[in-house]
Protein backbone atom coordinates (compact mmCIF):
# COMPACT_ATOMS: atom_id res chain seq x y z
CA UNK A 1 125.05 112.18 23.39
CA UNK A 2 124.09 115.76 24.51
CA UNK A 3 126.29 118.06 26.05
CA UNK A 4 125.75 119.25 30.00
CA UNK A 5 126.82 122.42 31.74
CA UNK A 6 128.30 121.92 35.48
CA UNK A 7 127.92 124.38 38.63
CA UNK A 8 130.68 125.88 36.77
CA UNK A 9 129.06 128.27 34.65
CA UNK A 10 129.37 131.54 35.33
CA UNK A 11 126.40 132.46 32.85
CA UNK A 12 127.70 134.50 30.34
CA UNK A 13 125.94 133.37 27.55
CA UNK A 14 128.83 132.90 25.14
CA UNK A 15 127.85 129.14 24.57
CA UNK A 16 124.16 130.35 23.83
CA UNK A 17 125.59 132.16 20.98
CA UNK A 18 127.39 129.37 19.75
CA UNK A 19 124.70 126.72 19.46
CA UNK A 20 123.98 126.58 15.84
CA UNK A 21 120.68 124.89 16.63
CA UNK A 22 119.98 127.38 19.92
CA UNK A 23 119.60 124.21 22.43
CA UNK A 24 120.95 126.70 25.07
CA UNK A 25 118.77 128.95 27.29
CA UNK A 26 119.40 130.81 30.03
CA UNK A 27 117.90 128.71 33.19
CA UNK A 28 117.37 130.39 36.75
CA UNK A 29 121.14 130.31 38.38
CA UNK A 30 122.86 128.57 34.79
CA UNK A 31 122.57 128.13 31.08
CA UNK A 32 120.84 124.80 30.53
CA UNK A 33 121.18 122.57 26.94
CA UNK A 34 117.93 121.28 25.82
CA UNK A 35 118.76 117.76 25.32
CA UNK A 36 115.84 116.84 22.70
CA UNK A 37 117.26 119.86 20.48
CA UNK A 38 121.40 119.30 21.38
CA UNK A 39 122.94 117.97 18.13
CA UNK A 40 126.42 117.38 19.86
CA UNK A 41 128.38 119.54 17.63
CA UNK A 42 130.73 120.78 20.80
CA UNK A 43 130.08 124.01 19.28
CA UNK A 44 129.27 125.12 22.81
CA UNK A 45 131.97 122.66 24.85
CA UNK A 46 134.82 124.84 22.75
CA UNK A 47 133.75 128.19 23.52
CA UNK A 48 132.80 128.13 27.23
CA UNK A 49 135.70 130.19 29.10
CA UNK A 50 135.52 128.23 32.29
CA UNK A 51 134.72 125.13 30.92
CA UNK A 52 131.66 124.31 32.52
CA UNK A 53 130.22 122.12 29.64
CA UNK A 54 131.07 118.32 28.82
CA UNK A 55 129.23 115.34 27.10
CA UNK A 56 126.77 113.65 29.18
């Protein structure tokens, strides 16, 4: 299952930089995960400060 960020993000970019397979990009108001690419490692889930991110 791939990972999701909410309305919540706040778009820093730290979960970007912890993707190990860069499946993050920044989108036009939000980071978005590339679901195709998302290897759901929760790399990204644990990082995120405001915890916008969660499994789909």
């Amino acid at each position: 299952m791939a990972y999701v960020i909410s309305d919540a993000c706040i778009s820093c970019g730290t979960c970007a930089d912890g993707c190990p397979v860069a499946a993050i990009t920044a989108g036009d108001s939000q980071y978005d995960i590339n679901a195709d690419v998302c290897i759901s490692c929760g790399a990204c889930e644990s990082v995120c400060p405001v915890s916008a991110i969660s499994e789909e």
